[in-house]
Protein backbone atom coordinates (compact mmCIF):
# COMPACT_ATOMS: atom_id res chain seq x y z
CA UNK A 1 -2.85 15.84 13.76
CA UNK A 2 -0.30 13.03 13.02
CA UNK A 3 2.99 13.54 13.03
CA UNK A 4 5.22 13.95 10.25
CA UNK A 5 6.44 10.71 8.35
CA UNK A 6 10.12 9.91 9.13
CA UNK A 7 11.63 8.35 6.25
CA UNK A 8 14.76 7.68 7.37
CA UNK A 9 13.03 5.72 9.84
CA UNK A 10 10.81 3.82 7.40
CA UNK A 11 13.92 2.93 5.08
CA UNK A 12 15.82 0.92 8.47
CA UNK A 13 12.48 -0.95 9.14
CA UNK A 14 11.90 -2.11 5.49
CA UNK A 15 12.44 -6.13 5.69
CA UNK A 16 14.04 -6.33 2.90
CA UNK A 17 17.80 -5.69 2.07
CA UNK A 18 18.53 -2.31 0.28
CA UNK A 19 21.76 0.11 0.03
CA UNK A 20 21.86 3.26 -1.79
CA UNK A 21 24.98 4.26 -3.87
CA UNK A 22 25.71 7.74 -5.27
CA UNK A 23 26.85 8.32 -8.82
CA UNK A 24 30.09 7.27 -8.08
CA UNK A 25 29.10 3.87 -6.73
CA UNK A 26 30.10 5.46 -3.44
CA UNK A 27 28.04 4.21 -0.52
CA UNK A 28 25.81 6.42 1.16
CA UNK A 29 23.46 4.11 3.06
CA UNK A 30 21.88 1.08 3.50
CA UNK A 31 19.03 -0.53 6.01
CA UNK A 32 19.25 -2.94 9.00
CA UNK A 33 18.02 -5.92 6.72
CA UNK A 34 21.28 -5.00 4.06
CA UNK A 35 23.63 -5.53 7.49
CA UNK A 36 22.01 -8.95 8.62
CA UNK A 37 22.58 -9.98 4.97
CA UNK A 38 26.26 -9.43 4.43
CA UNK A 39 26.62 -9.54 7.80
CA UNK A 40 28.92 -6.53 7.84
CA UNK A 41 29.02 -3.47 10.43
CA UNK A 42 27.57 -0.44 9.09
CA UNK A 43 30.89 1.92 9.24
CA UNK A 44 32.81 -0.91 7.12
CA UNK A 45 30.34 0.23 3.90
CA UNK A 46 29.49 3.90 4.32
CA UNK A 47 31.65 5.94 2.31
CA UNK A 48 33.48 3.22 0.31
CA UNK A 49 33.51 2.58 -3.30
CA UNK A 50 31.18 -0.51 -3.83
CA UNK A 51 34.00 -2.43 -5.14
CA UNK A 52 36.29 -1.80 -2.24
CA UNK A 53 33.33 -2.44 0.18
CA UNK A 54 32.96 -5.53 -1.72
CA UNK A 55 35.93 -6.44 -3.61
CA UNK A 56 35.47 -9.14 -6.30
CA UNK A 57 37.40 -10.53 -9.82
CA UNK A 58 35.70 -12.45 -12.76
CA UNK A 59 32.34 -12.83 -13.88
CA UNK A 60 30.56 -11.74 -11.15
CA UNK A 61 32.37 -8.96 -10.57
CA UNK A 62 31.74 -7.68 -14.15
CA UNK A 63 28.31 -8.70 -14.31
CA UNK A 64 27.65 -6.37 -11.03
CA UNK A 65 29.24 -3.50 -12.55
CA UNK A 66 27.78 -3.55 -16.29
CA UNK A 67 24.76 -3.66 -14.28
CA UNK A 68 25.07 -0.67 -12.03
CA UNK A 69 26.29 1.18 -14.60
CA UNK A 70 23.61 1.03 -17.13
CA UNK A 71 20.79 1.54 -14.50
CA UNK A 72 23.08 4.96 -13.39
CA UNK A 73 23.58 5.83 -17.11
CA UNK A 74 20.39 5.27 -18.40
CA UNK A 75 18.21 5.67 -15.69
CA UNK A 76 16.77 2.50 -16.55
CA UNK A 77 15.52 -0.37 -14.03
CA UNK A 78 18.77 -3.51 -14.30
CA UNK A 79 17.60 -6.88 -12.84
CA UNK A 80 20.42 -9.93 -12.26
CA UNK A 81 18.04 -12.58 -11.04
CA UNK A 82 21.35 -15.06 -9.97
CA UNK A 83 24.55 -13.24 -9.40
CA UNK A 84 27.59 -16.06 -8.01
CA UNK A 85 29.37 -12.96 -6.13
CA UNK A 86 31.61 -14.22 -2.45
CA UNK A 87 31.78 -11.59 0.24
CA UNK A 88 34.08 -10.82 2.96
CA UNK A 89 33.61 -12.73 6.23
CA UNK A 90 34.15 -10.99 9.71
CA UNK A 91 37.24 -10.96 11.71
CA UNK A 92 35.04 -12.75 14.48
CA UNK A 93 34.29 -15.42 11.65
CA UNK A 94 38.20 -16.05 10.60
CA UNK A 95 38.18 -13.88 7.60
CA UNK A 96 38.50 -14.65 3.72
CA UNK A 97 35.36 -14.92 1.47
CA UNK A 98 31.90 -16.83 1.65
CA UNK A 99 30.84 -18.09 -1.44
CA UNK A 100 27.15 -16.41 -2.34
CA UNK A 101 24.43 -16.13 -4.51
CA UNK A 102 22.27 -13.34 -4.71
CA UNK A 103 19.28 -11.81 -6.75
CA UNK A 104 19.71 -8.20 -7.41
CA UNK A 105 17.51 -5.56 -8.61
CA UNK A 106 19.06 -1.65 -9.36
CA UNK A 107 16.81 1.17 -9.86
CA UNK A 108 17.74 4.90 -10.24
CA UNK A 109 17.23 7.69 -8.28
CA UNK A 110 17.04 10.97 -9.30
CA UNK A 111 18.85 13.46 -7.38
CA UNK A 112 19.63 17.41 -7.28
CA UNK A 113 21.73 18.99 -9.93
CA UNK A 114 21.32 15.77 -12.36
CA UNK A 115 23.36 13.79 -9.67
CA UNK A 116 21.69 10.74 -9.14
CA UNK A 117 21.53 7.76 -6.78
CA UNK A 118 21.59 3.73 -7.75
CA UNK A 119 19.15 1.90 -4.90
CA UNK A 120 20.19 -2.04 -4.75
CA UNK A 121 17.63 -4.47 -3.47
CA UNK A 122 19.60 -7.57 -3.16
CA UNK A 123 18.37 -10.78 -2.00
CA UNK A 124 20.39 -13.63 -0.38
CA UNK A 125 19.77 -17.10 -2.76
CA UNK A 126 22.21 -19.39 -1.37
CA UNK A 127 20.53 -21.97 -0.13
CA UNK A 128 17.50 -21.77 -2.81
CA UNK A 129 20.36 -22.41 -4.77
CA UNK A 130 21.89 -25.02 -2.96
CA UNK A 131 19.09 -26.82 -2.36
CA UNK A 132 17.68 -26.83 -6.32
CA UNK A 133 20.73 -28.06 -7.53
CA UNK A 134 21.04 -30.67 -4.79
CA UNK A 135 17.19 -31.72 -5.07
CA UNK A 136 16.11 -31.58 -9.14
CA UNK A 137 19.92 -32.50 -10.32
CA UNK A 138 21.04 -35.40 -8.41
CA UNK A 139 23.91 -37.29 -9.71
CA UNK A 140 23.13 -40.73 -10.89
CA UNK A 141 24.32 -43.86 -8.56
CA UNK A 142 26.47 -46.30 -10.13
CA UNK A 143 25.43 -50.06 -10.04
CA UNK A 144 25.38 -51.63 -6.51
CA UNK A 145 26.52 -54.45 -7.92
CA UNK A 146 30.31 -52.84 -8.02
CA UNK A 147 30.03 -51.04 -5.41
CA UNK A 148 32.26 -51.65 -1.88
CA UNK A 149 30.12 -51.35 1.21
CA UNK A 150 31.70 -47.84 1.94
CA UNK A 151 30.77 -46.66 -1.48
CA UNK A 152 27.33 -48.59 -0.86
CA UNK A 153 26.68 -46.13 2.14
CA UNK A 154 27.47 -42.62 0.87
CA UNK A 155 25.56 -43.64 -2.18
CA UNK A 156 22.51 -44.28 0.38
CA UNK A 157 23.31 -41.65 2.79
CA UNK A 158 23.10 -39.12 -0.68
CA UNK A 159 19.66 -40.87 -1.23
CA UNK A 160 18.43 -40.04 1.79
CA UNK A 161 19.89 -36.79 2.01
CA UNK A 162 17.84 -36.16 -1.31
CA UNK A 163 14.54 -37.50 0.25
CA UNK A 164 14.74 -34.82 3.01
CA UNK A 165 15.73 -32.04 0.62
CA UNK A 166 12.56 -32.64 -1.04
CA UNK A 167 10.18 -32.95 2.40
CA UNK A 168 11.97 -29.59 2.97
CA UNK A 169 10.75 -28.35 -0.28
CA UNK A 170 7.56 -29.85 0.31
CA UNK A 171 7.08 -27.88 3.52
CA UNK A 172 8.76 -24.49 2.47
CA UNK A 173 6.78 -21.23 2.99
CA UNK A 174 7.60 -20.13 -0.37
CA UNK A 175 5.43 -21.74 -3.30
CA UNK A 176 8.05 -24.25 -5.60
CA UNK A 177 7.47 -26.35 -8.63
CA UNK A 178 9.44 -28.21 -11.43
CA UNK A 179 8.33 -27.89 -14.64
CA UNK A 180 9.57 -30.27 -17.57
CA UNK A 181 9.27 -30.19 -21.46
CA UNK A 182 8.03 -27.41 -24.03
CA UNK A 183 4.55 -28.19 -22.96
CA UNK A 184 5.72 -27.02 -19.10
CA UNK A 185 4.39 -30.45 -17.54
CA UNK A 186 4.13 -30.29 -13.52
CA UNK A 187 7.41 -32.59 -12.22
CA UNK A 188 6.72 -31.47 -8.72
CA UNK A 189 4.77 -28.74 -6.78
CA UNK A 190 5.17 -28.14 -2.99
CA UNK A 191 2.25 -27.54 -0.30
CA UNK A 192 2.41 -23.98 -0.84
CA UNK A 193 1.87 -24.02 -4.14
CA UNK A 194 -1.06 -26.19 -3.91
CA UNK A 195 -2.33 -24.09 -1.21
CA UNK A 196 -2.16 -20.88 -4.04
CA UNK A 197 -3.92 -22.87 -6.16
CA UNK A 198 -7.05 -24.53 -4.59
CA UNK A 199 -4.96 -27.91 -3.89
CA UNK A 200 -5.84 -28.76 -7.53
CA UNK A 201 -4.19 -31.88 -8.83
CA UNK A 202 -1.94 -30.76 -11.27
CA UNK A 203 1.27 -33.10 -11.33
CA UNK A 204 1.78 -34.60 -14.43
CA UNK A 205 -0.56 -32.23 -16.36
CA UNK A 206 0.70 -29.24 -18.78
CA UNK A 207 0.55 -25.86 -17.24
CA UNK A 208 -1.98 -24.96 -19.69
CA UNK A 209 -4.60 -28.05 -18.97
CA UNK A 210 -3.94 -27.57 -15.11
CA UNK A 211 -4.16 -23.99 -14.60
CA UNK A 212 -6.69 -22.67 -17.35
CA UNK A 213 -6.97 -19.69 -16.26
CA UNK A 214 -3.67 -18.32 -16.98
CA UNK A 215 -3.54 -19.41 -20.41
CA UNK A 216 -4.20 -15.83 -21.80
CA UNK A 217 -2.23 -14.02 -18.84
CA UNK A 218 1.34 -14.29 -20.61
CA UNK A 219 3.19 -16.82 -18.23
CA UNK A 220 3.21 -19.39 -20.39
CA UNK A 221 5.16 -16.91 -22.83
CA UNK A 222 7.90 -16.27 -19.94
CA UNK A 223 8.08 -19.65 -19.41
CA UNK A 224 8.81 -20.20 -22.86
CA UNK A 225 11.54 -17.81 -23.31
CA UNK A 226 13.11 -18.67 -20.36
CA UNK A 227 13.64 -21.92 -22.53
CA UNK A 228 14.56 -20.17 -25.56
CA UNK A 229 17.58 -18.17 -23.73
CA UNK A 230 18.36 -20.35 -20.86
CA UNK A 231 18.11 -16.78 -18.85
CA UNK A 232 16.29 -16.48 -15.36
CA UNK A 233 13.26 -14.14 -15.15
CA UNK A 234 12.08 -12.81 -11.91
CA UNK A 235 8.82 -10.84 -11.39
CA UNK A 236 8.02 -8.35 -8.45
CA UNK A 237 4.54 -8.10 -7.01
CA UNK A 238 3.33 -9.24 -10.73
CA UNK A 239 -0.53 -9.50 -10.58
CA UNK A 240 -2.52 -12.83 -11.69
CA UNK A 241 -6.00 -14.22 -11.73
CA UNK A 242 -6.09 -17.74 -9.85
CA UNK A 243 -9.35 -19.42 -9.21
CA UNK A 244 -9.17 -21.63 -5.70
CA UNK A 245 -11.08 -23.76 -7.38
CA UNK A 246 -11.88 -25.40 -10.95
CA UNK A 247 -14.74 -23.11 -12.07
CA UNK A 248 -14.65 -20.28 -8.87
CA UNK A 249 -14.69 -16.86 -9.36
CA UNK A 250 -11.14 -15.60 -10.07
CA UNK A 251 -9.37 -13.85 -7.44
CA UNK A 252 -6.28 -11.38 -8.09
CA UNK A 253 -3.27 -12.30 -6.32
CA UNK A 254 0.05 -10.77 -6.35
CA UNK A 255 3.32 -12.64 -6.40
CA UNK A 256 6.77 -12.27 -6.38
CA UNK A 257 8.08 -15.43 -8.09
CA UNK A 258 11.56 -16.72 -9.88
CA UNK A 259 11.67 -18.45 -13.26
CA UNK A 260 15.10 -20.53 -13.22
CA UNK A 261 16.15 -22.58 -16.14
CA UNK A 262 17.28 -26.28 -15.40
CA UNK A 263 20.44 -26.52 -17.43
CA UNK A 264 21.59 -30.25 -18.17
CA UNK A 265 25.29 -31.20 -18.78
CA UNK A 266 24.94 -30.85 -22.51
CA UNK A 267 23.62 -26.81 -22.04
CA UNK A 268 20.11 -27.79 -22.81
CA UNK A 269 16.82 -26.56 -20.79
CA UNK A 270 15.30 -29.41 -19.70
CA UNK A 271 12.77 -27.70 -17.21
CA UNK A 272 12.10 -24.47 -15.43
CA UNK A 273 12.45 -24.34 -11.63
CA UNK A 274 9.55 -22.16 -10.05
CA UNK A 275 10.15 -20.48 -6.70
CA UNK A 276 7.62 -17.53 -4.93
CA UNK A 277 6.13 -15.98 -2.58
CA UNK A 278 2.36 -14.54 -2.43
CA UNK A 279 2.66 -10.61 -1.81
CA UNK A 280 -0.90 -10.33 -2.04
CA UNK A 281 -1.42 -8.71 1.46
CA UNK A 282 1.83 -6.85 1.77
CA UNK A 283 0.75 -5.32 -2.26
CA UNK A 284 -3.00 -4.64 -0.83
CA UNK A 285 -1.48 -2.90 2.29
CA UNK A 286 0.68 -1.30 0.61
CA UNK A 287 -1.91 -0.04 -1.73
CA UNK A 288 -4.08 0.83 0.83
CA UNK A 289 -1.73 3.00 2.56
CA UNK A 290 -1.02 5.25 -0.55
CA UNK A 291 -4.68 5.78 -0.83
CA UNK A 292 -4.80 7.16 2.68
CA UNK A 293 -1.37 9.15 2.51
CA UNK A 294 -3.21 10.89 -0.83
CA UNK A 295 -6.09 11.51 0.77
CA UNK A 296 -4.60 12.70 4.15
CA UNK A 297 -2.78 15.23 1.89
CA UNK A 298 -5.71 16.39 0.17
CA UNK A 299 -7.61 16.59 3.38
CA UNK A 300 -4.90 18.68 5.14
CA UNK A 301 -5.09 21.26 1.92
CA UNK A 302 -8.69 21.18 2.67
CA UNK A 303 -8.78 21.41 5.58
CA UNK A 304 -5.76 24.44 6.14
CA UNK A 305 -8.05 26.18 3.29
CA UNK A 306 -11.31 26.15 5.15
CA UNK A 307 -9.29 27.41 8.16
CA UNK A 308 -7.47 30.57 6.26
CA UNK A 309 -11.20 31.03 5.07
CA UNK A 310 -12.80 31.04 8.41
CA UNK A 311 -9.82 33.36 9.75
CA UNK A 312 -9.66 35.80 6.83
CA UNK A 313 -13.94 36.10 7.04
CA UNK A 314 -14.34 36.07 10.82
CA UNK A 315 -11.29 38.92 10.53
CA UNK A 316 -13.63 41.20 8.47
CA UNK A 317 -17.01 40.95 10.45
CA UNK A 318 -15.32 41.71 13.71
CA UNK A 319 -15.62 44.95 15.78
CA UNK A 320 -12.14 44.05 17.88
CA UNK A 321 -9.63 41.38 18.71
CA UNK A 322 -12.11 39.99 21.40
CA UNK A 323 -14.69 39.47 19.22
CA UNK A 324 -12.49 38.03 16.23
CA UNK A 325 -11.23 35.21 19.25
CA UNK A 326 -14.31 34.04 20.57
CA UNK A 327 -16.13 33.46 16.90
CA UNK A 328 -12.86 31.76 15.64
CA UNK A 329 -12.28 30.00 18.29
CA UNK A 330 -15.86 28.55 18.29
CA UNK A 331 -15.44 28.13 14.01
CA UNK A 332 -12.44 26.02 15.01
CA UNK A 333 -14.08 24.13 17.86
CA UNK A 334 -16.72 22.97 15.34
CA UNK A 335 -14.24 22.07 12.53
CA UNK A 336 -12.20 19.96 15.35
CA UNK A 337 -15.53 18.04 16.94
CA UNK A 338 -16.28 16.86 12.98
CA UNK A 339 -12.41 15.74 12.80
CA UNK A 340 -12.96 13.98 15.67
CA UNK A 341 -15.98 12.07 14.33
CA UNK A 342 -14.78 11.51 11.36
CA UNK A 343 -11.33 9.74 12.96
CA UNK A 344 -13.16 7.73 14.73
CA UNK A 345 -14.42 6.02 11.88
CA UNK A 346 -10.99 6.51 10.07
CA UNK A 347 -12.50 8.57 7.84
CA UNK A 348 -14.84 6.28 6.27
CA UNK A 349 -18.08 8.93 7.34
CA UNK A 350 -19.81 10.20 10.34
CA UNK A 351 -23.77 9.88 11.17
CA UNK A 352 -26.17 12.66 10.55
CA UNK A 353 -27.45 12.28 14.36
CA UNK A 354 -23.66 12.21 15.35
CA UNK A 355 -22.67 15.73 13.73
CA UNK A 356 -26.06 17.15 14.60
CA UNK A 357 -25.75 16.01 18.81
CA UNK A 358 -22.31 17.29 18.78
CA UNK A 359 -23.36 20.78 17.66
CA UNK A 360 -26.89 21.69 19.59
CA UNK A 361 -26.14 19.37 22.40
CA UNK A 362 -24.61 22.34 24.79
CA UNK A 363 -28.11 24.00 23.94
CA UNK A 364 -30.37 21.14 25.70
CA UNK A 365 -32.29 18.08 24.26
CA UNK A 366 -35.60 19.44 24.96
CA UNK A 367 -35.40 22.33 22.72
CA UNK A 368 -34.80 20.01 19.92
CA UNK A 369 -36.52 17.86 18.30
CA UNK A 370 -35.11 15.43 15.10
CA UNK A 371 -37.18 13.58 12.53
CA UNK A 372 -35.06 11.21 10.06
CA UNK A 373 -33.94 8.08 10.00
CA UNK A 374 -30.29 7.26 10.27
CA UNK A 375 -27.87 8.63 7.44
CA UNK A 376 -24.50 7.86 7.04
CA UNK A 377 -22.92 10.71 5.72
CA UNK A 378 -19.52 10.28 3.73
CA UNK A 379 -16.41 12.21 4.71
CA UNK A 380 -16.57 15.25 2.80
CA UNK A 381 -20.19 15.52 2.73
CA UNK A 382 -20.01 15.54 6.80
CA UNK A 383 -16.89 18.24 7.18
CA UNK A 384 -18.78 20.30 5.43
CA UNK A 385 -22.35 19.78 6.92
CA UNK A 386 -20.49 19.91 10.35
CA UNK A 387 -19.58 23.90 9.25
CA UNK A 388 -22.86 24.42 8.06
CA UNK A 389 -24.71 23.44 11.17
CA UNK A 390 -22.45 25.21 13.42
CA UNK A 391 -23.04 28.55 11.22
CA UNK A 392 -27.10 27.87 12.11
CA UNK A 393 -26.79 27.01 15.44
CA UNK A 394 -24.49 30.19 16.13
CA UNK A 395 -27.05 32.30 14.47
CA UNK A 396 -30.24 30.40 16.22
CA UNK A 397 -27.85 31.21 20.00
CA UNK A 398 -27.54 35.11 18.79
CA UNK A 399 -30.96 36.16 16.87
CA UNK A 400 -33.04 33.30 16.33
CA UNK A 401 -35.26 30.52 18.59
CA UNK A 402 -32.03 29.43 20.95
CA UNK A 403 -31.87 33.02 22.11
CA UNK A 404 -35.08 32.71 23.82
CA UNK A 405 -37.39 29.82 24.89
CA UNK A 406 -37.80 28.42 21.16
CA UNK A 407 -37.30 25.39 19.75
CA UNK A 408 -35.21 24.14 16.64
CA UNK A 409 -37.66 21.32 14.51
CA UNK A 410 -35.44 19.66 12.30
CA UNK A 411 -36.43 16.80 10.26
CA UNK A 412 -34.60 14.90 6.45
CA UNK A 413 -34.67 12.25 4.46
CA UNK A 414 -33.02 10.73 1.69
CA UNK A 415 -35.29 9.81 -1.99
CA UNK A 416 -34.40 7.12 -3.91
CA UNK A 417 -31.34 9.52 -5.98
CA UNK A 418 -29.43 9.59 -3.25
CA UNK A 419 -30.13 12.70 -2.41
CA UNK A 420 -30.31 14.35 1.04
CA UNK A 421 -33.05 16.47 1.92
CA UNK A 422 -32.82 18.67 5.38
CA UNK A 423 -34.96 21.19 6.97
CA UNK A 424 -33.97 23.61 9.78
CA UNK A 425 -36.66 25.29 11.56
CA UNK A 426 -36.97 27.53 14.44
CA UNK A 427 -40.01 28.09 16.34
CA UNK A 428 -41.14 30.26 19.61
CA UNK A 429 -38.27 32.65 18.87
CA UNK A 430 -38.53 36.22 17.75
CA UNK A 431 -39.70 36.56 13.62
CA UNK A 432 -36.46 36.12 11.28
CA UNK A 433 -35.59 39.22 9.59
CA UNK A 434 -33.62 39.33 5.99
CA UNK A 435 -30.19 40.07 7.10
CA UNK A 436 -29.35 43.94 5.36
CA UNK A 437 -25.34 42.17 3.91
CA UNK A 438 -24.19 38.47 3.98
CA UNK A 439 -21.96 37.85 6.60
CA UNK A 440 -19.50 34.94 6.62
CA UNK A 441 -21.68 32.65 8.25
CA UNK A 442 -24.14 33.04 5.38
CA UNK A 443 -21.71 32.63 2.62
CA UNK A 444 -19.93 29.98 4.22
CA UNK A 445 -23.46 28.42 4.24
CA UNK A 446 -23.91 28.99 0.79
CA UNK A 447 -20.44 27.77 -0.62
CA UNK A 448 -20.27 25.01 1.50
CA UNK A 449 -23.95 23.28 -0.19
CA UNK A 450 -23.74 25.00 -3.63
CA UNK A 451 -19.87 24.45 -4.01
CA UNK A 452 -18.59 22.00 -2.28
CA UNK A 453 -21.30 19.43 -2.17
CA UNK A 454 -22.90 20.52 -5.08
CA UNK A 455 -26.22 20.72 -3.81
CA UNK A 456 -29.17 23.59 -3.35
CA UNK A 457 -30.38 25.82 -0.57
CA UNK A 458 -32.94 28.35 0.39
CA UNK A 459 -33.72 30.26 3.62
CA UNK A 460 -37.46 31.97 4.20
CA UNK A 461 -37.49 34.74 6.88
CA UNK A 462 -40.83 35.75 8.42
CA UNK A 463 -42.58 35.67 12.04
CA UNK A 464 -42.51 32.11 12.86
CA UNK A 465 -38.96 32.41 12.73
CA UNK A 466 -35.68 31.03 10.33
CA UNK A 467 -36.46 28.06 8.03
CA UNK A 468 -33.82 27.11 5.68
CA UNK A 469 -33.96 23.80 3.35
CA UNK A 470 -31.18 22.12 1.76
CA UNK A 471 -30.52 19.27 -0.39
CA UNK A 472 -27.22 17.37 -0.87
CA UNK A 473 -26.05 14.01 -3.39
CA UNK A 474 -24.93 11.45 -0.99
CA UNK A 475 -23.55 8.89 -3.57
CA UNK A 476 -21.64 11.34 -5.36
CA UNK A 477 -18.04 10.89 -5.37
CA UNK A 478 -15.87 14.23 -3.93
CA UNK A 479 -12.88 15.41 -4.71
């Protein structure tokens, strides 16, 4: 069994900068990724008021509170997609303040007692910011023509300083692109973007005629109110439909992207800066892994049911404490060996063969034969089958053809419903007699096929010995 989840452990390993406040805005903790981005050691923060952690006058400061506030007040997710907030520097870095920018998102926690918790995700912007303003709002040169040859060289030196800012764009691993005008006309759009898009050719074009597919997918309505209000908008693992190519399939991706508005000196919103990253495999993983923590929780409840069951009904039939160990040990040794096959295939299903081999190997393969072709059985269907066989076998070992020189005939197959159809027989053993009350084996039998795989059985009992016939839905989804 794996061992328990530690949390703790998980929040100092997330990549991404986080730092959890209690109702008083008092720090309480924060991961590895939070210390590399203010660069601060972790018994500076813990225990201090945000505010004297990180102490701050003016706009930003009061932007940072309003914000904390309302998500602690009103439980409510608060999003400030630029904050200008400065931050302490280290003794080892001379002290004062570093001037920052930073994108912050505050969501509440609830805690015990209706004391709750504010969780900051803050990410570092500087040099996005830095490097937008320097690359999409250059100042204008004056005429060369009155210009002295000092002047003449910062003027080129800024020209070529703005022709590498834009290669570095070009090669950034986050997507970029400029949009201009109401109609959101590509300005510029950097490798990665292309690369997200099928390397389309798209500068130039309106959003709309280069990227049809999004037309009805609401970004062109973001895009527009970012306009409207001159307010950033940033989006978190926000799902689209992108085509690589004019007229492929559509393929959902999911991104994490920023919507900045390009401000000119006269206030107005000339363009919208686009900045990103495609979370597609981190969102998919993520996914992915709360499937499996689900069903690893249902299949421990299962699976700690079926063992009080087994222990509770092999309890009952038992004449004394020797007997009880050695049947449920052997129940337990059967429920392990199906584990085992089924976590070697991560759970995705074990073959019919596989389970079969694992339980009536010990009794020799000439004393068996099989007749069936092969049958992947899904998880639950092969837990469960896994019991079931082990319940005949046992039975064939005690009173039926294993506990002489008889034979077990077993032979399936699967019709066109999807339906699994099995037959157990024993031959050259002494004739199968009606048992006079159902022990466990027999009812686990039963509620193993009828209820939990919602299939059918029947055993017939006469001289040629035990023959019991099952069927099962393979393609049926369990629960």
């Amino acid at each position: 069994m794996s061992s328990p989840i530690d949390f703790k452990a998980v929040f100092d390993r997330i990549s991404t900068p986080y730092m959890l406040m209690d109702d008083d805005l008092v720090i309480v903790k924060m991961n590895a990724a939070y210390l590399a981005a203010t660069g601060r050691p972790r018994e500076e923060m813990l225990g201090r008021h945000v505010f004297d952690a990180f102490p701050s006058e003016g706009e930003g400061r009061r932007l940072l509170e309003e914000s904390l506030e309302r998500t602690r007040d009103t439980g409510e997710t608060d999003v400030i997609a630029v904050l200008h907030y400065a931050i302490p520097k280290s003794v080892a870095e001379g002290g004062g303040f570093e001037d920052r920018y930073w994108s912050c998102t505050h969501t509440y926690v609830p805690g015990v007692g209706g004391r709750g918790y504010v969780l900051q995700n803050t990410q570092d912007i500087t040099e996005i910011k830095r490097l937008k303003d320097a690359a999409f709002s250059p100042e204008a040169p004056p005429s060369t023509a009155l210009l002295g040859d000092a002047v003449l060289r910062r003027v080129e030196a800024l020209q070529s300083q703005s022709v590498q800012i834009r290669r570095l764009f070009m090669k950034a691993p986050s997507f970029v692109a400029v949009l201009r005008g109401s109609d959101h006309v590509f300005d510029f759009a950097n490798e990665s973007y292309l690369r997200l898009i099928g390397r389309r050719d798209i500068v130039g074009k309106p959003l709309e005629e280069a990227l049809p597919e999004i037309r009805e997918q609401g970004f062109i309505q973001l895009l527009d109110e970012v306009r409207r209000s001159g307010e950033p908008f940033i989006g978190r693992d926000v799902p689209v439909m992108l085509a690589r190519k004019p007229g492929e399939t559509l393929e959902q991706r999911f991104l994490d992207f920023l919507y900045q508005p390009i401000i000119e000196e006269d206030g107005s919103v000339s363009g919208v800066f686009v900045e990103g990253s495609d979370m597609t495999d981190r969102v998919v993983a993520d996914q992915r892994q709360r499937l499996l923590m689900d069903e690893l929780n249902h299949r421990v409840k299962n699976t700690l049911a079926t063992v009080q069951a087994i222990a509770q009904q092999t309890l009952r039939g038992a004449a004394d404490p020797d007997r009880f160990a050695g049947a449920f040990e052997a129940r337990l040794l059967a429920l392990s060996q199906t584990h085992n096959a089924l976590t070697d295939s991560r759970w995705e299903g074990a073959g019919l063969r596989q389970i079969l081999n694992q339980e009536l190997g010990p009794y020799g393969d000439e004393r068996i034969r099989m007749e069936g072709p092969d049958v992947h059985l899904p998880a639950r269907v092969a837990l469960s089958l896994g019991m079931v066989f082990h319940e005949l076998a046992t039975n064939a070992a005690k009173y039926g053809a294993l506990s002489t020189a008889g034979r077990l005939l077993l032979s399936w197959s699967v019709n066109d419903a999807g339906t699994l159809d099995f037959e157990w027989r024993e031959t050259g053993g002494p004739p199968a007699t009606s048992p006079d009350r159902r022990g466990f084996g027999s009812r686990l039998i039963e509620r193993s096929v009828t209820g939990e795989l919602h299939g059918t059985i029947a055993a017939d009992y006469g001289e040629g010995g035990l023959v019991v016939r099952f069927n099962v839905p393979l393609d049926r989804v369990f629960s």
